[in-house]
Protein backbone atom coordinates (compact mmCIF):
# COMPACT_ATOMS: atom_id res chain seq x y z
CA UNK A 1 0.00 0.00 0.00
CA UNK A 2 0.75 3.70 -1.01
CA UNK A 3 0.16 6.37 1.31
CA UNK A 4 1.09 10.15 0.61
CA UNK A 5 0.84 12.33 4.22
CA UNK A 6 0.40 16.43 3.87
CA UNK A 7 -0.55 18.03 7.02
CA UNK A 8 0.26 21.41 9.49
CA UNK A 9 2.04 22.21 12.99
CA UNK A 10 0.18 19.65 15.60
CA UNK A 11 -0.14 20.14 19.56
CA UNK A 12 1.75 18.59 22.08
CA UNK A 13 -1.26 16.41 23.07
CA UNK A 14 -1.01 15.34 19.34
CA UNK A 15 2.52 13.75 18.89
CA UNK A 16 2.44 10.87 20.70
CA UNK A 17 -0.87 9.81 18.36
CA UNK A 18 0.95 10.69 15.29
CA UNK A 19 4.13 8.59 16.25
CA UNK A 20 1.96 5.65 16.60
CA UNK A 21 0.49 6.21 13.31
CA UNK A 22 3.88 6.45 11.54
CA UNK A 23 5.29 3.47 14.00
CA UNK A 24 2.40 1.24 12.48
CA UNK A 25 2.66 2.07 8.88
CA UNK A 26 6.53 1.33 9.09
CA UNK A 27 5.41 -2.05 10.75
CA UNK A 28 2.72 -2.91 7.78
CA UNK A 29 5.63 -2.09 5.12
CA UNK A 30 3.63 1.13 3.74
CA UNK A 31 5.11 2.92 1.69
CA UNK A 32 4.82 7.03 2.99
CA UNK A 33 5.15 9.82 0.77
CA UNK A 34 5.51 13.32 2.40
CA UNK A 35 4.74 16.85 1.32
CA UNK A 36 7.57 18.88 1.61
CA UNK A 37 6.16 21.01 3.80
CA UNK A 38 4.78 18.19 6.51
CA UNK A 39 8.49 16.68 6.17
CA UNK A 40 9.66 20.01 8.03
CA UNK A 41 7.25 19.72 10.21
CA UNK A 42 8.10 16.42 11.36
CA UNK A 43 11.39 17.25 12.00
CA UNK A 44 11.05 20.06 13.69
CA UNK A 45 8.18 17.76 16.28
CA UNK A 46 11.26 15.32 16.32
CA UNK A 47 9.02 12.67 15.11
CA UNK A 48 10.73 9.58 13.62
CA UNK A 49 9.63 7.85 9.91
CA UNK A 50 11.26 5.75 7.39
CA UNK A 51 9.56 8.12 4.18
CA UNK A 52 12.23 8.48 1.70
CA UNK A 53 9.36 9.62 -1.01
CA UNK A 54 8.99 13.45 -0.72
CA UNK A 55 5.97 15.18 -2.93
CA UNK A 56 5.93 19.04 -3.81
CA UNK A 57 2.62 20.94 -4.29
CA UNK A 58 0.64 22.44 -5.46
CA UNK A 59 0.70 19.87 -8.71
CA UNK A 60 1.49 17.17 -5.87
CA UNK A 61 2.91 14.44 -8.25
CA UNK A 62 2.27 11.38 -6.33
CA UNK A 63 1.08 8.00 -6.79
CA UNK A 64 -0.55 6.37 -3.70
CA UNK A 65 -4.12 4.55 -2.86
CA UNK A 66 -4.71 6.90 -0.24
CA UNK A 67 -4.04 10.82 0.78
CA UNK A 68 -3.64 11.80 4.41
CA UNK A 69 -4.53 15.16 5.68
CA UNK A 70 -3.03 15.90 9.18
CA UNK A 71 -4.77 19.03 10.79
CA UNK A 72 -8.13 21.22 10.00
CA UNK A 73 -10.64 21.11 7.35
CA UNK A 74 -7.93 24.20 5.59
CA UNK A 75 -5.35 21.49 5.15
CA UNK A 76 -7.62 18.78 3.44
CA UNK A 77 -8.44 21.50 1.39
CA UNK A 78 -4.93 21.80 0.61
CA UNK A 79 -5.18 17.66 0.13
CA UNK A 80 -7.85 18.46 -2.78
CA UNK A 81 -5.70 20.54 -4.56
CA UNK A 82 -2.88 17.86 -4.38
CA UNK A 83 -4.91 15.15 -5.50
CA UNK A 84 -6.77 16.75 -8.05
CA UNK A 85 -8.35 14.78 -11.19
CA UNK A 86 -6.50 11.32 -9.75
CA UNK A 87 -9.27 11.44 -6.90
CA UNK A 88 -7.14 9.79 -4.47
CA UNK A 89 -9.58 8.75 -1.46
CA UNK A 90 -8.63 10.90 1.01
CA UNK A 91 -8.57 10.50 4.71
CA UNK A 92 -9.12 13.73 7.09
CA UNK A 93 -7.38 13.22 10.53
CA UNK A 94 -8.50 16.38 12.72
CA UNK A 95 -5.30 17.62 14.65
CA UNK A 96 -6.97 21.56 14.37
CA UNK A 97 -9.98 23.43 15.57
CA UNK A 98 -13.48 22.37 14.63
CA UNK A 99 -12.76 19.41 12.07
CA UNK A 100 -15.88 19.29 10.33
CA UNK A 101 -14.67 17.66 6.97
CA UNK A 102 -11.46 15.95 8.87
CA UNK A 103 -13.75 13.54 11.02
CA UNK A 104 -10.93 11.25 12.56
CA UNK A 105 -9.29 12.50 15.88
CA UNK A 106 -5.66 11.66 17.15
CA UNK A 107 -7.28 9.21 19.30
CA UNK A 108 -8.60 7.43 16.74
CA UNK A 109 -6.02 6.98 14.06
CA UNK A 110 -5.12 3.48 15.21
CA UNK A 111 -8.97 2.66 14.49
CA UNK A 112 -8.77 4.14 11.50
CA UNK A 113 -5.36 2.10 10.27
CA UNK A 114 -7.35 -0.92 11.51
CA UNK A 115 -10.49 0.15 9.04
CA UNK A 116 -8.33 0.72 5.77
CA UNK A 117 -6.43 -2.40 5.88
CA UNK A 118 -9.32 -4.44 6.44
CA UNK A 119 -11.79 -2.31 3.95
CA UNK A 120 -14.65 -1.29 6.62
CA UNK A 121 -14.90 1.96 4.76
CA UNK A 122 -16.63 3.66 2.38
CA UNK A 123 -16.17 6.23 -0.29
CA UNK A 124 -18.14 9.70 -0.27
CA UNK A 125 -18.18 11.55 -3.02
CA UNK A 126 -18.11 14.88 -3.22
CA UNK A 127 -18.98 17.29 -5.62
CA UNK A 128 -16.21 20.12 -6.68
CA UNK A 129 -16.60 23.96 -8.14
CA UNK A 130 -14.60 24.60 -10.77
CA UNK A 131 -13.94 28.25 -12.43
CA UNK A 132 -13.34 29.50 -15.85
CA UNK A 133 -11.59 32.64 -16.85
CA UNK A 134 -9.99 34.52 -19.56
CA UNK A 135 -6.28 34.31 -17.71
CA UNK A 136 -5.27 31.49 -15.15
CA UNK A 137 -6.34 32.92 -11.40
CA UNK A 138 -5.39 29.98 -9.59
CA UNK A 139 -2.29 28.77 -10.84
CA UNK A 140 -3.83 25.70 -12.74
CA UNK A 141 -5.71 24.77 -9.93
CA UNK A 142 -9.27 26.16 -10.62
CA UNK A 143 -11.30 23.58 -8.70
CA UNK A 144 -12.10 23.97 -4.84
CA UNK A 145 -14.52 21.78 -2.58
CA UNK A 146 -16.09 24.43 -0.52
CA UNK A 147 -17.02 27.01 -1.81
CA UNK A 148 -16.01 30.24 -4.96
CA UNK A 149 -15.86 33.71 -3.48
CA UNK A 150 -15.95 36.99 -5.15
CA UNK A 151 -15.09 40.16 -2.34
CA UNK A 152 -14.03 43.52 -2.17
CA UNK A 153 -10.60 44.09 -1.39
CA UNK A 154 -9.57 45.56 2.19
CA UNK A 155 -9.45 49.28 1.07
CA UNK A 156 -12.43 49.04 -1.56
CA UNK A 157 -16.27 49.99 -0.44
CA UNK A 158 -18.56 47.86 -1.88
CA UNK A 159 -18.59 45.89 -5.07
CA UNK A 160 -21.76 45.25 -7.74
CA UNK A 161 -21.55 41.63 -8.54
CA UNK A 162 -23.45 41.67 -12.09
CA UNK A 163 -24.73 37.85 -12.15
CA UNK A 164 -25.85 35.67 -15.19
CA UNK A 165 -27.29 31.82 -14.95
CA UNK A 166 -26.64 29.98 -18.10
CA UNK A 167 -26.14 33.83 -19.43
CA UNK A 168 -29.64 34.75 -18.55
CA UNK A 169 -29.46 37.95 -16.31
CA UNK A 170 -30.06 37.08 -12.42
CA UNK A 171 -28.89 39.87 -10.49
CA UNK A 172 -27.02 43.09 -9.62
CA UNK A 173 -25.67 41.95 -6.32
CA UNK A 174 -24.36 45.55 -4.45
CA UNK A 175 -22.64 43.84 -1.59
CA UNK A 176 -19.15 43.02 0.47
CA UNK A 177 -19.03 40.12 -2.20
CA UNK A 178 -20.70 36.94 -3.84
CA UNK A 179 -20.14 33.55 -2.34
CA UNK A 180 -21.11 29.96 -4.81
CA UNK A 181 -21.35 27.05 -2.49
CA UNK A 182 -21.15 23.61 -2.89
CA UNK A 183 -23.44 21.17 -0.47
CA UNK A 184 -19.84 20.47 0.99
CA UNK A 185 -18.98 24.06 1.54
CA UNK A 186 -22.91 24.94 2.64
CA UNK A 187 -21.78 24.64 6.78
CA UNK A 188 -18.53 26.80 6.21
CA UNK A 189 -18.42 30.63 4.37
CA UNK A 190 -21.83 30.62 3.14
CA UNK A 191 -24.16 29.49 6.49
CA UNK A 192 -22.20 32.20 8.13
CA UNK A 193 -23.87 34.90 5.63
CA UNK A 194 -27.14 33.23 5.64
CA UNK A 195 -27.04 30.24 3.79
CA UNK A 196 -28.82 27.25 4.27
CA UNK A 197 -27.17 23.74 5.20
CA UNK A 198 -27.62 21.07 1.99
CA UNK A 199 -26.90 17.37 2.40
CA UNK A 200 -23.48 16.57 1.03
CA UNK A 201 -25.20 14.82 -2.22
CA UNK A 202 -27.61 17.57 -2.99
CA UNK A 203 -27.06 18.26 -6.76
CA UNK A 204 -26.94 22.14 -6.05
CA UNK A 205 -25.12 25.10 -5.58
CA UNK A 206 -26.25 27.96 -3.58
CA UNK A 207 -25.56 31.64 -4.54
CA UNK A 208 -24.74 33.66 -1.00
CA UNK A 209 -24.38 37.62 -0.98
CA UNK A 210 -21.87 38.73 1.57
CA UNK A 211 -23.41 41.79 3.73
CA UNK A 212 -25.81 42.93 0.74
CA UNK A 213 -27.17 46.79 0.53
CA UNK A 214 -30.20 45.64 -1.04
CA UNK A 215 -31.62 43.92 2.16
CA UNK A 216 -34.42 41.89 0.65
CA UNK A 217 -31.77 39.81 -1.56
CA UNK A 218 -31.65 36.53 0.09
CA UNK A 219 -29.46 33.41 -1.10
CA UNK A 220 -30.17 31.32 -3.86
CA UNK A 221 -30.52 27.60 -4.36
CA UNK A 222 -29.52 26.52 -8.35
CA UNK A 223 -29.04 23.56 -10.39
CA UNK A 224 -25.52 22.62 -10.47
CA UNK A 225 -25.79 21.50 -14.11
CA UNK A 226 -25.58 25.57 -14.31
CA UNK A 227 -23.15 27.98 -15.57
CA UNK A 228 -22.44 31.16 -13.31
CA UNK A 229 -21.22 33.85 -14.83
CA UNK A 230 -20.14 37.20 -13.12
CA UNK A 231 -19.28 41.17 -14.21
CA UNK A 232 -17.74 43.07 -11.40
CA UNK A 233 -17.79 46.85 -10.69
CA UNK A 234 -15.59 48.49 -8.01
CA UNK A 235 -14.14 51.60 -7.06
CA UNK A 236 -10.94 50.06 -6.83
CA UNK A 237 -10.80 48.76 -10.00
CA UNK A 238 -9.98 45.03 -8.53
CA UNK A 239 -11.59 42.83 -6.75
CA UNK A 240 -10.49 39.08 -4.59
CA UNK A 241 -11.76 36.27 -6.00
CA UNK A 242 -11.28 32.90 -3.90
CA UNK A 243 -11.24 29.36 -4.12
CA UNK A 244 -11.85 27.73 -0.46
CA UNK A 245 -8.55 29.40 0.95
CA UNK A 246 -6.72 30.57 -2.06
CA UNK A 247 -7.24 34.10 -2.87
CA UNK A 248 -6.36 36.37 -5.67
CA UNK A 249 -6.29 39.63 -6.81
CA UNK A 250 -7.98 40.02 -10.00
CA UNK A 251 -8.64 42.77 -12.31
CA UNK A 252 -12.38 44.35 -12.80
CA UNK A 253 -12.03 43.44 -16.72
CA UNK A 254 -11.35 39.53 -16.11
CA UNK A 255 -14.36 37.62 -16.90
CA UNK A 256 -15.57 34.76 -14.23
CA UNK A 257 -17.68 31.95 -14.37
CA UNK A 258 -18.10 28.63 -12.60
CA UNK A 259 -19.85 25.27 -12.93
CA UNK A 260 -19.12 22.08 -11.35
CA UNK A 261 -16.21 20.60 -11.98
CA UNK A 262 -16.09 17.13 -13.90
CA UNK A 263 -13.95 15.32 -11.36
CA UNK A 264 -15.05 14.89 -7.62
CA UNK A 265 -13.52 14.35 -4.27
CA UNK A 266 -13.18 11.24 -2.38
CA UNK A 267 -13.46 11.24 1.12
CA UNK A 268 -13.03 7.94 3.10
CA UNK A 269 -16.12 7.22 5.32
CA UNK A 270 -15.64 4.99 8.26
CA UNK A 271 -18.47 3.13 9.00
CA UNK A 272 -19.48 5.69 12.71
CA UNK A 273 -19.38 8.75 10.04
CA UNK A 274 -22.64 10.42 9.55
CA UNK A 275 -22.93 13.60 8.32
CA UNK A 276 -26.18 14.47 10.47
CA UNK A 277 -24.86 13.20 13.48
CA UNK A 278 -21.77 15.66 12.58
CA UNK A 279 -23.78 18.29 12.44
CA UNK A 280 -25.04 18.01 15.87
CA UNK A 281 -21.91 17.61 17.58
CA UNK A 282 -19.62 19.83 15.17
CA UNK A 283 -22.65 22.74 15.45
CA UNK A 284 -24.23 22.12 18.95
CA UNK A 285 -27.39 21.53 16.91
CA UNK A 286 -30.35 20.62 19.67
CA UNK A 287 -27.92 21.51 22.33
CA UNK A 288 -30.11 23.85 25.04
CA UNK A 289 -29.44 24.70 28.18
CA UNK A 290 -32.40 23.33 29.34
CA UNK A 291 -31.34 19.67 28.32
């Protein structure tokens, strides 16, 4: 078996959880590709591996049957971008904050070993956004998971978001910015600005304005067999256009759209995962004071 291993700085409470997991891959004969960046990280925790195999993003040229993601739901982000169009099930080990998308906790990485070498797993799939444009934003990486956000910059006032579906005329959108969600992304950016929560599998996006001036705009649920197309006016002449956590700088005259990508993410499953239950523990739902 092939694993490849990106992740972030960990706690204290963490490392002893994280040797074990490299301990019993050495054991199994696995073999461990690092990110370059996780590499330094591990040396600087002083924690010991046998990884000769080092992978450097953001193409991250690897071949393995799974993708670790050590850290918050931000780094399996990063993990998406690594794996891209290989879909390379990927396994979210939650060594951050909230860890709604990585699932499996420090404690519970042994469990987890046990469940991929043994197949008690499944595969979720996940729908991606993907964005088109007349000059490459992201670096060839124009796909994200959560979520495509268009914003004013930090010294702009607001922005008109001119907004076309399947170039029929929507909306002028005079706001702080324009947020397309996936169902994935629906609990992060976009609930926080109104949006409502979709079921992973929905087939949908859902159009968000950020801090609107025209109060009576609300967000939008679409088709995600869509195209989105935007036109953006601001003061500033520029605007930030992001993918989950990678933002840009782009010019008032580039032209935008987005429609889901043709490729989708893998997440591995275990067979406690449930996204409902998630959602009561990871957002207190039903939690009252009272009970």
């Amino acid at each position: 078996m092939k694993i490849a291993i990106h992740g972030r700085a960990f706690s204290e409470p963490a490392k002893p959880f994280i040797q074990e997991m490299f301990d019993e891959l050495a054991s199994r004969h696995v073999e461990v590709q690092l990110s370059h960046s996780y590499r330094q990280v591990l040396e600087s925790a002083g924690i010991e591996h046998s990884s000769q195999h080092t992978y450097y993003t953001p193409q991250g040229v690897f071949d393995a049957d799974f993708a670790f993601s050590l850290g918050g739901d931000g780094t399996l982000l990063e993990v998406v971008t690594h794996v891209g169009a290989r879909q390379t099930p990927i396994v979210g080990i939650n060594t951050g904050r909230l860890g709604f998308l990585a699932t499996v906790s420090p404690s519970g990485i042994s469990a987890m070993l046990h469940a991929l070498f043994h197949d008690h797993y499944a595969l979720d799939e996940r729908s991606l956004v993907s964005v088109q444009s007349d000059r490459d934003v992201f670096d060839g990486l124009p796909f994200g998971l959560n979520d495509f956000t268009i914003t004013r910059t930090e010294t702009s006032s607001m922005i008109t978001v001119h907004t076309y579906i399947d170039g029929e005329f929507l909306n002028s959108y005079w706001a702080d910015g324009l947020i397309v969600s996936t169902p994935t992304g629906s609990t992060g950016y976009s609930l926080s600005c109104g949006g409502p929560v979709l079921l992973p599998h929905t087939n949908n996006f859902i159009v968000t304005p950020v801090s609107p001036h025209n109060l009576n705009v609300r967000p939008m649920v679409v088709m995600d067999t869509c195209q989105l197309s935007f036109e953006v006016e601001s003061r500033s002449g520029s605007f930030l256009a992001a993918l989950d956590s990678r933002s840009r700088t782009v010019d008032v005259s580039t032209r935008l759209s987005v429609q889901k990508e043709k490729f989708g993410a893998r997440l591995v499953k275990l067979n406690e995962d449930n996204f409902l239950n998630t959602l009561r523990s990871k957002l207190n739902w039903g939690f009252d004071i009272r009970n």
